[in-house]
C-alpha atoms as a PDB file:
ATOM      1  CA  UNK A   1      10.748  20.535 -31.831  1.00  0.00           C
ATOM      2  CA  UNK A   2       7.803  18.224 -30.279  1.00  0.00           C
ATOM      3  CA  UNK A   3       4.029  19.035 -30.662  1.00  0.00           C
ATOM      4  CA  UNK A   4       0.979  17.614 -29.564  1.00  0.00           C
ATOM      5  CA  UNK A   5       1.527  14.721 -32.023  1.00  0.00           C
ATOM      6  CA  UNK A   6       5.095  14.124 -30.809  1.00  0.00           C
ATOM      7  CA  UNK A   7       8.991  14.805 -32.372  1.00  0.00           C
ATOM      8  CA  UNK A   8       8.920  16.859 -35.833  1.00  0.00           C
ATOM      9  CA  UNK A   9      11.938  16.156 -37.359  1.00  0.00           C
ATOM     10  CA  UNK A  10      13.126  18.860 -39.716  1.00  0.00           C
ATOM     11  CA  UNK A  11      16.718  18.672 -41.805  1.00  0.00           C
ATOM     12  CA  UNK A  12      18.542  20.330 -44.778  1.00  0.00           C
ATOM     13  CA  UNK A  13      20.010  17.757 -46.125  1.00  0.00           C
ATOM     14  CA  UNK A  14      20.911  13.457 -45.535  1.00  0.00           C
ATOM     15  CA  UNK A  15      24.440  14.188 -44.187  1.00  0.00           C
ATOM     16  CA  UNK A  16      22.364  16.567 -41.491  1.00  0.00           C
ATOM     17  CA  UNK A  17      20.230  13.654 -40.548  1.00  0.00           C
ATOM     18  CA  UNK A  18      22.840  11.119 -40.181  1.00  0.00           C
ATOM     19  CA  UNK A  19      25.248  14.194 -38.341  1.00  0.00           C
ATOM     20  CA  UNK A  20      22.507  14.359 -35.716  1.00  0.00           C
ATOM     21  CA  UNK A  21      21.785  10.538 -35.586  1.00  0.00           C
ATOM     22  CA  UNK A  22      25.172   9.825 -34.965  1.00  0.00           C
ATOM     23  CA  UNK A  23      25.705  12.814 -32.136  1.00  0.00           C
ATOM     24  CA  UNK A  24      22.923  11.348 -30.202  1.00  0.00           C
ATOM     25  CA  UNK A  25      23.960   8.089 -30.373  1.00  0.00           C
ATOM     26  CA  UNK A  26      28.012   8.850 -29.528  1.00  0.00           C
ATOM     27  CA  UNK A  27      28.210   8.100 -26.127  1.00  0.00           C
ATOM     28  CA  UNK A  28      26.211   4.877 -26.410  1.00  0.00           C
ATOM     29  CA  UNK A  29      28.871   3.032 -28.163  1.00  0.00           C
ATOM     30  CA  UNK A  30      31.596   3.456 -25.640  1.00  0.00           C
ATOM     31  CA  UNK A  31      33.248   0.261 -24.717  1.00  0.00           C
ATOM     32  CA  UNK A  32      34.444  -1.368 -21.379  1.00  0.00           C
ATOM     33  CA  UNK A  33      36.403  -3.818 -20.136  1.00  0.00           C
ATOM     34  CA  UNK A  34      33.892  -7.022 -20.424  1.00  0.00           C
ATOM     35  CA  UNK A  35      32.857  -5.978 -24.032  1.00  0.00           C
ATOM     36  CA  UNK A  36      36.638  -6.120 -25.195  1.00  0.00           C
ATOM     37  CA  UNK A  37      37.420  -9.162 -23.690  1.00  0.00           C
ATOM     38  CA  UNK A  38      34.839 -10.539 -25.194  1.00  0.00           C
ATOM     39  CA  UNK A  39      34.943  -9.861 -28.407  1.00  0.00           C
ATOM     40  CA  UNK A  40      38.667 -10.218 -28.543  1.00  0.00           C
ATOM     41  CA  UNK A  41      37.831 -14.020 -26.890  1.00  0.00           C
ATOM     42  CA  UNK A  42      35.175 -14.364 -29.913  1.00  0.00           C
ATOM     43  CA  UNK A  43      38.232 -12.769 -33.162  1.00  0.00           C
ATOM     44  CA  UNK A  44      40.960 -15.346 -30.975  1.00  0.00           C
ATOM     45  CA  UNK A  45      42.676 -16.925 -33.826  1.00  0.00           C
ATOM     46  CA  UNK A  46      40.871 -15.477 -36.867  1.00  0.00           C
ATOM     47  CA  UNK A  47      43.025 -15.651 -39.759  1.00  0.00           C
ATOM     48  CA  UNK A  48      40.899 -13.500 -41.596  1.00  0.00           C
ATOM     49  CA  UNK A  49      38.845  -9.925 -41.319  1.00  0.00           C
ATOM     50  CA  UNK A  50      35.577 -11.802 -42.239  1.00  0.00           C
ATOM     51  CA  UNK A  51      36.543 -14.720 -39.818  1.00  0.00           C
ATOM     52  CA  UNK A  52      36.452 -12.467 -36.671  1.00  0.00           C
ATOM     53  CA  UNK A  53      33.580 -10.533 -37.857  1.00  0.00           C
ATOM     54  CA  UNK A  54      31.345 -13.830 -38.286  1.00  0.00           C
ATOM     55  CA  UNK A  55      31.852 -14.619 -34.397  1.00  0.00           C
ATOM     56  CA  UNK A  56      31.077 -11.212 -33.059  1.00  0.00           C
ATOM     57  CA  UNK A  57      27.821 -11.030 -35.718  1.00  0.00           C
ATOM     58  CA  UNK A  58      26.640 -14.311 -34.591  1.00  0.00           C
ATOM     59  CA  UNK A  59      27.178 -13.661 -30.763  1.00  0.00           C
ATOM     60  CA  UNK A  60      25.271 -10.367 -30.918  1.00  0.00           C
ATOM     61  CA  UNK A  61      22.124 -12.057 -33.112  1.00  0.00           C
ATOM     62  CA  UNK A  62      21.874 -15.038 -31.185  1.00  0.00           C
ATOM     63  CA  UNK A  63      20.983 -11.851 -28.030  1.00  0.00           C
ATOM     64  CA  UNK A  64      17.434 -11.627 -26.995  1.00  0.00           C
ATOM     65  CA  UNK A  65      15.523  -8.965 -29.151  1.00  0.00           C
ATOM     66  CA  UNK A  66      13.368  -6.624 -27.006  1.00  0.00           C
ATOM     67  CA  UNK A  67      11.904  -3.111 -27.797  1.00  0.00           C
ATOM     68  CA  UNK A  68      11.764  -0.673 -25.264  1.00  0.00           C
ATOM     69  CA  UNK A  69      11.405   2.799 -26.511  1.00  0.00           C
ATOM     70  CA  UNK A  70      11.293   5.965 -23.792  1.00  0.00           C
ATOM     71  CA  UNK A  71      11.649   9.914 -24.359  1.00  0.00           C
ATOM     72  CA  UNK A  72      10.793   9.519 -27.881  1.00  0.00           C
ATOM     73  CA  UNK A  73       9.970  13.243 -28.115  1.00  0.00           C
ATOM     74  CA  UNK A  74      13.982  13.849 -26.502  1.00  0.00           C
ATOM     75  CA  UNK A  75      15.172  11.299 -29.985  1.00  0.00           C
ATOM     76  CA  UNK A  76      15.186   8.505 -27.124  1.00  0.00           C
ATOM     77  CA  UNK A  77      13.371   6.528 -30.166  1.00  0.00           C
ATOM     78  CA  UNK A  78      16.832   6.920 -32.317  1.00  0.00           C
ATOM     79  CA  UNK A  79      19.396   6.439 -29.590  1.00  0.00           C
ATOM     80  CA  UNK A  80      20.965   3.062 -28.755  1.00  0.00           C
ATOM     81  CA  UNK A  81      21.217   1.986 -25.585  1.00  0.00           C
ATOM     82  CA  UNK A  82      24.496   1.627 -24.097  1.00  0.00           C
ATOM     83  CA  UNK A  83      26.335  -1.077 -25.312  1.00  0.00           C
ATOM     84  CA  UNK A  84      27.606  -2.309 -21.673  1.00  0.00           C
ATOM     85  CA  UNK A  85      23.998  -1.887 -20.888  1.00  0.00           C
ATOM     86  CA  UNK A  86      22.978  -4.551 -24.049  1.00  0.00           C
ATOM     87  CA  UNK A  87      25.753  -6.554 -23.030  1.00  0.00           C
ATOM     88  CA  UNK A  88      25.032  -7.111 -19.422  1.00  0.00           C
ATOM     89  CA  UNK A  89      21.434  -7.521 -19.723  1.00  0.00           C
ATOM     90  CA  UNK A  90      22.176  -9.936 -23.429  1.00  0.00           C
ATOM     91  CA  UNK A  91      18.700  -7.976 -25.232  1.00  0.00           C
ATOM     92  CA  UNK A  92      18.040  -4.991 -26.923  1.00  0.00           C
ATOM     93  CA  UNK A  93      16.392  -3.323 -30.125  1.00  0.00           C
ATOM     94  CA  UNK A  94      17.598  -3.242 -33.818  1.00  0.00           C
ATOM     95  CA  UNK A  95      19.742   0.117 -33.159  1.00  0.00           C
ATOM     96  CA  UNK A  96      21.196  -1.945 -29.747  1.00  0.00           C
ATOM     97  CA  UNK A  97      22.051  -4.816 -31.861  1.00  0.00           C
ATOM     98  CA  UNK A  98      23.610  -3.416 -34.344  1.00  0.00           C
ATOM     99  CA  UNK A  99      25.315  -0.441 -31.767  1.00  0.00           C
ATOM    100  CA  UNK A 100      26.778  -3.613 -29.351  1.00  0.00           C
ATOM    101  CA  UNK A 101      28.351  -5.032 -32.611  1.00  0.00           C
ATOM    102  CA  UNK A 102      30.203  -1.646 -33.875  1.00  0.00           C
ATOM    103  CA  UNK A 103      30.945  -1.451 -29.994  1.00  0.00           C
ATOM    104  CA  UNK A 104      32.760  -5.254 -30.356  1.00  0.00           C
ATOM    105  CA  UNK A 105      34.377  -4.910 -33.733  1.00  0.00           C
ATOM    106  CA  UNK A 106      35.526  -1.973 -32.351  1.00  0.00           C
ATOM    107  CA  UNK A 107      37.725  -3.790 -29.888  1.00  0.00           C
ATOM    108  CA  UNK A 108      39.052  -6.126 -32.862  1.00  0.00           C
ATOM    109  CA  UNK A 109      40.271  -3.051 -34.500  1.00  0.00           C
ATOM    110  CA  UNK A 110      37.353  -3.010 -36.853  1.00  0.00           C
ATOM    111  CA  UNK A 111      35.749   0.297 -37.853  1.00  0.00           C
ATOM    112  CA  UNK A 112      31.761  -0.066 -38.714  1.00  0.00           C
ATOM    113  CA  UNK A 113      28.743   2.399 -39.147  1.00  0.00           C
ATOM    114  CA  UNK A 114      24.886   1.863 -37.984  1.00  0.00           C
ATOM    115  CA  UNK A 115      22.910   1.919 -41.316  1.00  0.00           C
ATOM    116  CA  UNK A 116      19.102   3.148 -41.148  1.00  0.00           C
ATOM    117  CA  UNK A 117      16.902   1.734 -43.439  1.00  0.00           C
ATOM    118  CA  UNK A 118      13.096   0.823 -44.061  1.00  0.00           C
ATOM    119  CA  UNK A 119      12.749  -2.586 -43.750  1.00  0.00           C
ATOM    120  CA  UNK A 120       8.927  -3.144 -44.298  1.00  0.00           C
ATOM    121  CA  UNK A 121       9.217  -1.536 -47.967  1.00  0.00           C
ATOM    122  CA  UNK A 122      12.370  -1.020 -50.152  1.00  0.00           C
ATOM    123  CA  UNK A 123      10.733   1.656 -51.828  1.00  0.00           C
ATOM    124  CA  UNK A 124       9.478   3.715 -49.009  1.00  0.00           C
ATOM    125  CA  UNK A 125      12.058   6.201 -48.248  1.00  0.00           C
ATOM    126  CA  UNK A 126      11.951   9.088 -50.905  1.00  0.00           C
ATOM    127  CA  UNK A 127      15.283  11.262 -51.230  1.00  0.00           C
ATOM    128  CA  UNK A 128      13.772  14.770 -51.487  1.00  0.00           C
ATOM    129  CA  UNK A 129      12.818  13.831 -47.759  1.00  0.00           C
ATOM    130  CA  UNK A 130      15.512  14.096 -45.411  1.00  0.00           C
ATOM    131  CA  UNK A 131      14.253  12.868 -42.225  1.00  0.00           C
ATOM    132  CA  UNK A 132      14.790   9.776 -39.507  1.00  0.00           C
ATOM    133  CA  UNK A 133      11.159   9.025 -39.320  1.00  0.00           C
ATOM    134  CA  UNK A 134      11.370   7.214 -43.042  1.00  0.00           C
ATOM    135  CA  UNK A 135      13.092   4.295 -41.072  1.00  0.00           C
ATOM    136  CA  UNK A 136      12.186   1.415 -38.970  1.00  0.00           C
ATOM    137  CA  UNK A 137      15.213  -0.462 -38.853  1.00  0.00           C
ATOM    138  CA  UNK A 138      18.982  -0.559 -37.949  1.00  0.00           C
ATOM    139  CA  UNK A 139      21.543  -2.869 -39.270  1.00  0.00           C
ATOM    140  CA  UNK A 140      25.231  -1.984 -39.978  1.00  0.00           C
ATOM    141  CA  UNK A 141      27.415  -1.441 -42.679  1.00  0.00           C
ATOM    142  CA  UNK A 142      31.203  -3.009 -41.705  1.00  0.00           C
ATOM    143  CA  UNK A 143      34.348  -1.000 -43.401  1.00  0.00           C
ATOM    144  CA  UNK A 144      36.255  -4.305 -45.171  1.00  0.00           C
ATOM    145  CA  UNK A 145      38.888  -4.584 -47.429  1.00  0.00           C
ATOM    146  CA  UNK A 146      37.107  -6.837 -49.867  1.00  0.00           C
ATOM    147  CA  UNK A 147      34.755  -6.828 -52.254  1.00  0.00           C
ATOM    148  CA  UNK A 148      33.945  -9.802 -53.228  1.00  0.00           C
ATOM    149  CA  UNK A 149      30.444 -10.659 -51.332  1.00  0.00           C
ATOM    150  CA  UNK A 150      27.120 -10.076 -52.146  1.00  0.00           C
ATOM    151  CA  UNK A 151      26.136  -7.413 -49.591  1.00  0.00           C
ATOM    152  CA  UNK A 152      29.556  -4.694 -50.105  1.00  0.00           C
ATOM    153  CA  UNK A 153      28.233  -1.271 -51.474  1.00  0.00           C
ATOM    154  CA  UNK A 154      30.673   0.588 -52.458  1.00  0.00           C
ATOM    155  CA  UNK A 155      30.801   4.358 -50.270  1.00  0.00           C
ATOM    156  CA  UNK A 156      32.538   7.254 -51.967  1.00  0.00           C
ATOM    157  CA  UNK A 157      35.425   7.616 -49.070  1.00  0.00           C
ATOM    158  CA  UNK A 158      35.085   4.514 -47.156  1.00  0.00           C
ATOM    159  CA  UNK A 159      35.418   1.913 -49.737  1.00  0.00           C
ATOM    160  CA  UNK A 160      33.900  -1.476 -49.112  1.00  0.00           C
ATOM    161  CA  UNK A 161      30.942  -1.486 -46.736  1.00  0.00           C
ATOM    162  CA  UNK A 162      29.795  -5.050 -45.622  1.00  0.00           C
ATOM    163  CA  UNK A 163      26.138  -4.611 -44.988  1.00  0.00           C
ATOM    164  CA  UNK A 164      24.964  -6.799 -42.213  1.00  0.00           C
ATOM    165  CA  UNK A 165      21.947  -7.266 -39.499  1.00  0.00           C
ATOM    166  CA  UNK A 166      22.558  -7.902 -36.135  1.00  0.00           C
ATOM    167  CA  UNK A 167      19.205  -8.746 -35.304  1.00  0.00           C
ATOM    168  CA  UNK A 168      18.319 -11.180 -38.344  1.00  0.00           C
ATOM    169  CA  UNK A 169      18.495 -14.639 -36.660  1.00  0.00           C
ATOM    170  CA  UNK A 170      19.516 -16.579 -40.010  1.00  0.00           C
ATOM    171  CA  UNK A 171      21.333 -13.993 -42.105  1.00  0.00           C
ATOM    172  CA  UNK A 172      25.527 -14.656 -41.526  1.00  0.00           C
ATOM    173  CA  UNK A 173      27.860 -11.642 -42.424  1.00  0.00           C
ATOM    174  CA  UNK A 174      28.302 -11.427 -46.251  1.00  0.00           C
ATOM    175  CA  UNK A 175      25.035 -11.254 -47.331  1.00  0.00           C
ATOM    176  CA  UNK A 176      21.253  -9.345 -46.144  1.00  0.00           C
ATOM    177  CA  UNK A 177      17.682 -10.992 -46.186  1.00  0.00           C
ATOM    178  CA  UNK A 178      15.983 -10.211 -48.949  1.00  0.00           C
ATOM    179  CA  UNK A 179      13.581  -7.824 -47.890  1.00  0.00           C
ATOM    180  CA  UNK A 180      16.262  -5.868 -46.598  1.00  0.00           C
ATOM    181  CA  UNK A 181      17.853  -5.717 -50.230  1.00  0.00           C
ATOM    182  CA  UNK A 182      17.856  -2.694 -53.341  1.00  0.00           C
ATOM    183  CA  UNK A 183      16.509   0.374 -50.747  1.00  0.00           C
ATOM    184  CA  UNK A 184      17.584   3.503 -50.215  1.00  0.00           C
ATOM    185  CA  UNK A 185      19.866   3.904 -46.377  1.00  0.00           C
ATOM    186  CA  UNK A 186      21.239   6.327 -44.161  1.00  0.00           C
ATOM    187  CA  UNK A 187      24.796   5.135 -43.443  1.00  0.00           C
ATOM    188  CA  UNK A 188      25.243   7.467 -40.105  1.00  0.00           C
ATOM    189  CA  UNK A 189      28.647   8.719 -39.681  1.00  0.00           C
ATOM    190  CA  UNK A 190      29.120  12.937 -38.584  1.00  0.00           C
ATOM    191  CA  UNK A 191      31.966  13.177 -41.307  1.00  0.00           C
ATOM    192  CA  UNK A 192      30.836  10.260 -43.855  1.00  0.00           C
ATOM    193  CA  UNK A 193      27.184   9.795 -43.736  1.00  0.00           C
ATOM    194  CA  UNK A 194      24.146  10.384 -46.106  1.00  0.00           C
ATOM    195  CA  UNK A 195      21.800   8.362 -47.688  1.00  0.00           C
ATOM    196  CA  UNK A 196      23.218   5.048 -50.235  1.00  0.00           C
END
């Protein structure tokens, strides 16, 4: 619902939050032809899963970053642009980041999840809360088969989750910035997702 202050946000539960998260955001990550070719050009002759997921991160952070939020009261604040849209114009948000990447690794036949989280304090977002407006920030959390590197959490049902930012400039897959490090995130996924 939307008052005169703007969106109210009101959920049962994480896994609600994340449900609704990811429906609004569904038909933002659908791929086309450019996008594939791309990313497939940027994975050519990776011998390993993190060796065509360090291309693909580094292509979509080295993208302009640019904020434009519109229909916030409609969740237009929480939905990604479309990832053709990011990729033609080459700028977007956190969430368009992070949405163009799942859209690329995607194409590499790489499954991934955008991640909420509050990047301005690690201790901000309170559990007993369920609700999007605790975060400011979207990264992504790539499904990997190892374990082995300092940013993997561990998710009940998807196993190794490489945690990574699309829109951190320095960071390279396999590990966060520090201020991004030890808070509480909504991995959003209808089936999978909650708070970690």
């Amino acid at each position: 619902s939307s008052g005169s202050r703007g969106p109210v946000f009101s959920f049962d539960s994480w896994p609600q939050v994340a449900r609704w998260l990811d429906e609004l955001g569904a038909l933002s990550s659908e791929s086309n032809a450019p996008i594939a070719a791309k990313a497939q050009a940027l994975a050519a002759g990776a011998s390993t899963e993190l060796d065509r997921i360090r291309p693909i991160g580094r292509y979509v952070q080295d993208l302009n970053y640019i904020s434009i939020q519109m229909g916030t009261a409609r969740g237009g604040g929480y939905r990604p642009h479309p990832a053709a849209e990011v990729f033609a114009k080459s700028y977007g948000d956190c969430k368009d980041k992070a949405n163009l990447m799942k859209t690329m690794l995607r194409a590499v036949g790489i499954e991934s999840y955008l991640v909420a989280i509050c990047a301005r304090d690690p201790f901000y977002v309170r559990e007993e809360w369920p609700t999007p407006l605790q975060f400011d920030h979207c990264i992504l959390a790539v499904r990997v088969r190892s374990d082995s590197l300092p940013a993997i959490v561990k998710h009940p049902s998807l196993g190794s989750l490489l945690l990574f930012d699309p829109t951190d400039p320095d960071t390279p897959p396999g590990d966060l910035p520090e201020y991004e490090q030890g808070s509480n995130a909504l991995l959003i996924s209808r089936d999978h997702g909650g708070l970690m």
